[in-house]
Each structure stands twice: as C-alpha cells, then as structure tokens.
C-alpha atoms as a PDB file:
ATOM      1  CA  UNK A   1     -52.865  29.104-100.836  1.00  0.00           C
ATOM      2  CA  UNK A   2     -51.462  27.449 -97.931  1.00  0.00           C
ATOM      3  CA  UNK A   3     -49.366  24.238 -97.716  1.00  0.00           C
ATOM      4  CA  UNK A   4     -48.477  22.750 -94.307  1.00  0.00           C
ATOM      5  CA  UNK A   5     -45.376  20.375 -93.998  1.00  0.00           C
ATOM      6  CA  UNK A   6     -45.280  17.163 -91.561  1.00  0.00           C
ATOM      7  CA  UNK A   7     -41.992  15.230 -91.453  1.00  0.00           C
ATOM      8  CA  UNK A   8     -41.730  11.486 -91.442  1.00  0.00           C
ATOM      9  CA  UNK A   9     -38.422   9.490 -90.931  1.00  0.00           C
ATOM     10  CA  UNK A  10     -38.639   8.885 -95.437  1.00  0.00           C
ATOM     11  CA  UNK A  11     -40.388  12.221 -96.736  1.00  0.00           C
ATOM     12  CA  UNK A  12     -41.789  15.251 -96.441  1.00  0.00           C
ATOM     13  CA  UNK A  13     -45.120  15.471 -96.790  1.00  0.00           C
ATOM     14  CA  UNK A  14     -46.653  18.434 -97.835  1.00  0.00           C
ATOM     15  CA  UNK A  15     -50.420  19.073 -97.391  1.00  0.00           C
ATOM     16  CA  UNK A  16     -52.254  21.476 -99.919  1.00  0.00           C
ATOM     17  CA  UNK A  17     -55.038  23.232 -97.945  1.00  0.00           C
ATOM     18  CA  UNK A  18     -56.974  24.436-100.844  1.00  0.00           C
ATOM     19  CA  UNK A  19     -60.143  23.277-102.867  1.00  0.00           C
ATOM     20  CA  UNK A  20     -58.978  24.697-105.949  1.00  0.00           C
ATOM     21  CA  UNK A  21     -55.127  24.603-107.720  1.00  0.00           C
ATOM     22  CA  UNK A  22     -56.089  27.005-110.863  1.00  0.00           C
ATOM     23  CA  UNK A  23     -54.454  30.006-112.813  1.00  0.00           C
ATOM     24  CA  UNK A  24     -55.311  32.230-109.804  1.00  0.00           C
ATOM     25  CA  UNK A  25     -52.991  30.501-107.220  1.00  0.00           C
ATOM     26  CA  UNK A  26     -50.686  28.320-109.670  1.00  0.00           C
ATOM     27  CA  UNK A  27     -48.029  30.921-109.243  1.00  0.00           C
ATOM     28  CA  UNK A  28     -47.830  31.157-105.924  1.00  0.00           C
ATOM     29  CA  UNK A  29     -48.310  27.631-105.183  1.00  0.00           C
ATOM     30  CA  UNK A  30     -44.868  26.929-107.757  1.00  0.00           C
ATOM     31  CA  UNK A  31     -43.353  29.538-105.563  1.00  0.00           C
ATOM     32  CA  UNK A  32     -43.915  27.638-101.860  1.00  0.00           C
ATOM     33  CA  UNK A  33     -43.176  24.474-103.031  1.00  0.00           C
ATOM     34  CA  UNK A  34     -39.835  25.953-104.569  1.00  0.00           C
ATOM     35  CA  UNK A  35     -39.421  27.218-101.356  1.00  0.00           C
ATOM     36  CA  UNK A  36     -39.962  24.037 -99.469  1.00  0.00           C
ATOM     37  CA  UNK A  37     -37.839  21.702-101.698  1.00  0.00           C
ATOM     38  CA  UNK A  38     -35.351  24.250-101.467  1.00  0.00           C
ATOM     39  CA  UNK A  39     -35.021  24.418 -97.817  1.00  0.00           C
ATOM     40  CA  UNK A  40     -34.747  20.342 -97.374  1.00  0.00           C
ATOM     41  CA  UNK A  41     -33.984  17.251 -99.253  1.00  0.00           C
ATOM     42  CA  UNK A  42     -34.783  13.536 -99.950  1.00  0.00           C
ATOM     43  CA  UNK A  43     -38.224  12.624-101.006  1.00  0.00           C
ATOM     44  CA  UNK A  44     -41.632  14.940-100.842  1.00  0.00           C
ATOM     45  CA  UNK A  45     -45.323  13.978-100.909  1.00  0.00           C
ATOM     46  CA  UNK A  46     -48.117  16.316-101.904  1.00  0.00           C
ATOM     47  CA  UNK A  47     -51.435  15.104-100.371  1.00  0.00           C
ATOM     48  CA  UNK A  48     -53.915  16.546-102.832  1.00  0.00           C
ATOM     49  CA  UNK A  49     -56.520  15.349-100.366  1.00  0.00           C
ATOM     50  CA  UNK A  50     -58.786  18.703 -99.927  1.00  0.00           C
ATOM     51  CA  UNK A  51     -58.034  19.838-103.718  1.00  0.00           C
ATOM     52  CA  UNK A  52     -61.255  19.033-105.762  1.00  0.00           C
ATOM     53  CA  UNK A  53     -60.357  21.191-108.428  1.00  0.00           C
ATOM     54  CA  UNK A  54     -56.936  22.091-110.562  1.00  0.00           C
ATOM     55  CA  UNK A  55     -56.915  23.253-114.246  1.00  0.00           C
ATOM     56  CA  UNK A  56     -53.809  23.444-116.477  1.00  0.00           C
ATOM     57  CA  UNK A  57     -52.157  26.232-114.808  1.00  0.00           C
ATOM     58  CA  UNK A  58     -52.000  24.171-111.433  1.00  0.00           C
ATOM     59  CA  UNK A  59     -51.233  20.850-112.926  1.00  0.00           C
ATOM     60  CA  UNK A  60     -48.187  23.199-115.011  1.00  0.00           C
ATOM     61  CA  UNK A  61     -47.583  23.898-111.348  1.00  0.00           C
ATOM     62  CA  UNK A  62     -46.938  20.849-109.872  1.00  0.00           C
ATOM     63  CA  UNK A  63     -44.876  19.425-112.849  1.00  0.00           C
ATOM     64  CA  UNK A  64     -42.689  22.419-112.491  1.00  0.00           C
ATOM     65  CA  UNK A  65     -42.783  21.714-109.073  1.00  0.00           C
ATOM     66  CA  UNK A  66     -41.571  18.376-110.216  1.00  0.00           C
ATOM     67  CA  UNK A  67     -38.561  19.951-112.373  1.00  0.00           C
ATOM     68  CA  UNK A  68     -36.918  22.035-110.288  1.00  0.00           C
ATOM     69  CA  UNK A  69     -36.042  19.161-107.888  1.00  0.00           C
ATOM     70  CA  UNK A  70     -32.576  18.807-107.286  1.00  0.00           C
ATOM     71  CA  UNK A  71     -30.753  15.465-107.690  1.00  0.00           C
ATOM     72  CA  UNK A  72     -31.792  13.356-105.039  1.00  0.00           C
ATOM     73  CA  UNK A  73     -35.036  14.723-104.278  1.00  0.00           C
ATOM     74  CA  UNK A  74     -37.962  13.112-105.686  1.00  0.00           C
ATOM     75  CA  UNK A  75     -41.950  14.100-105.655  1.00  0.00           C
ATOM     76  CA  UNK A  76     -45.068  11.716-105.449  1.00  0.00           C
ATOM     77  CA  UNK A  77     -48.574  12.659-105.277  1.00  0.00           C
ATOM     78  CA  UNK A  78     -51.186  11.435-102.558  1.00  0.00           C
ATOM     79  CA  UNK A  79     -54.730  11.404-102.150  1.00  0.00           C
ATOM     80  CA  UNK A  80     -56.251  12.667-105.584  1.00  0.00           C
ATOM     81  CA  UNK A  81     -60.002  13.284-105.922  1.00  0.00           C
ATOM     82  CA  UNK A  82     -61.846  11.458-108.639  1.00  0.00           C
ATOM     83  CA  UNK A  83     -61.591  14.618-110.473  1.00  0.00           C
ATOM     84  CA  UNK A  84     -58.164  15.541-110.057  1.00  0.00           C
ATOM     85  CA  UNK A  85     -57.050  12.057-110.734  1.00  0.00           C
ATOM     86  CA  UNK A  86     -59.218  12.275-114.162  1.00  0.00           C
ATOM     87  CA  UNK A  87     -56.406  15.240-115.130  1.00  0.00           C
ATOM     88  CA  UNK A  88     -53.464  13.279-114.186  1.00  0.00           C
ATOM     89  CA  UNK A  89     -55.350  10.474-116.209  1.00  0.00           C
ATOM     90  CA  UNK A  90     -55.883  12.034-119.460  1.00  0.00           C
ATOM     91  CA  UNK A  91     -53.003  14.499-119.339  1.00  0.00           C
ATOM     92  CA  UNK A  92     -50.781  10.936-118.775  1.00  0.00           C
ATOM     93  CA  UNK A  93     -49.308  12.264-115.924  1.00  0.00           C
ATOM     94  CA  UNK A  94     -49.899   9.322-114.024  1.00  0.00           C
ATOM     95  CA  UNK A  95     -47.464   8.015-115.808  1.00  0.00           C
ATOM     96  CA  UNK A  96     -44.814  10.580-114.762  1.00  0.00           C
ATOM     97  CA  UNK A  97     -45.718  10.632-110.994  1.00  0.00           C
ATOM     98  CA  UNK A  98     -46.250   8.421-108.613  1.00  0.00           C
ATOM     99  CA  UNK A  99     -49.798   8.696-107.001  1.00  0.00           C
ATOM    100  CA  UNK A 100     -50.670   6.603-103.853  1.00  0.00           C
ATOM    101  CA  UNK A 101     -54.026   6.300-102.455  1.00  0.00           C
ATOM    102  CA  UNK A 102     -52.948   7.980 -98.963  1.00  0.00           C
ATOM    103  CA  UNK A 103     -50.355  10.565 -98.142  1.00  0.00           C
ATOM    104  CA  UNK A 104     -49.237   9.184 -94.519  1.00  0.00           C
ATOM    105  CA  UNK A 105     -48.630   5.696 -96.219  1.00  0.00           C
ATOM    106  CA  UNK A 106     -46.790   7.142 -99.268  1.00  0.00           C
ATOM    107  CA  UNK A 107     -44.612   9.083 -96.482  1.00  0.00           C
ATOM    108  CA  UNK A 108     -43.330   5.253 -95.309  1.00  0.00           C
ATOM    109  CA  UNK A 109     -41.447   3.326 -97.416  1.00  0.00           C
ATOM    110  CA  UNK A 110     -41.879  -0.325 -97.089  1.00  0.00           C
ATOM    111  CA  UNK A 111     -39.542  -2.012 -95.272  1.00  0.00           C
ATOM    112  CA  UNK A 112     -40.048  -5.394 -96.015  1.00  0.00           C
END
C-alpha cells in the first residue's frame, strides 16, 4: 500500500495508490496515515481516485483514520469510484465526511 503526499497552501493531500483498501492492507494503510497526520497539521484530503475496491476493514480504516485526528486537523475524501461511493452511501458515511468530486479542488478552499 502506498500513499504519496502533495502539499497545497490549505491541505495535504494524500493520494492512495492502490485498487483495493480491504482486510489485507487496512492495517497498514491506518498505520501510514497515522503516520502522516502525525507528522503535520491543518486539513488532509484522501484522493480515493485509483481505489475501485474497499470492504469494511478499509472503510474501518479510514474512519479510524478519521479519529485519531488531533484538534485542528480535519479529513475529507476526494475522488470516490461509483463503487466506493456506494459504501460511503449505504454505510451513511457520507454523512460523516466530506467527499468532493476532485482531490486538487478539495485541496483549495474557496476564497470568495
């Protein structure tokens, strides 16, 4: 499982590079982004762009992910397949995170 990190002037934005977020790599996915959050602060993206795939061991994952935030730091979702976005859907996560249609753009707030 590898996540890469680009850095915009209002969030990090980190970039799964996986197809699949499932049981097999949940636990070390929890671990990197626990690591990443860790290491900085402010807001974070994940840009679920290339995952076509998570179960309920990866979407545990990124809700933990979600938890052990500190105060200040927040985390939105980008880029969710049809599939993935069916999980968030009927798991009502949608409701927890916020999920914009593009990861660079959700890295932006709007200034206007």
């Amino acid at each position: 499982m590898e996540l890469t990190i680009d850095t915009t002037a209002d969030a990090t934005i980190i970039r799964v590079q996986a197809a699949r977020v499932d049981a097999p790599v949940a636990l070390q996915f929890k671990e990197e982004m626990r690591r990443i959050t860790h290491a900085r602060t402010g807001r974070f993206v994940l840009d679920l762009a290339q995952v076509e795939f998570i179960d309920s061991s990866g979407l545990g994952a990124v809700v933990a992910s979600m938890k052990q935030l500190r105060s200040g730091q927040t985390l939105d979702l980008a880029a969710l397949q049809p599939i993935v976005a069916k999980v968030f859907r009927l798991t009502r996560m949608d409701s927890i995170f916020a999920i914009h249609d593009e990861a660079d753009r959700a890295g932006v707030k709007d200034r206007s």
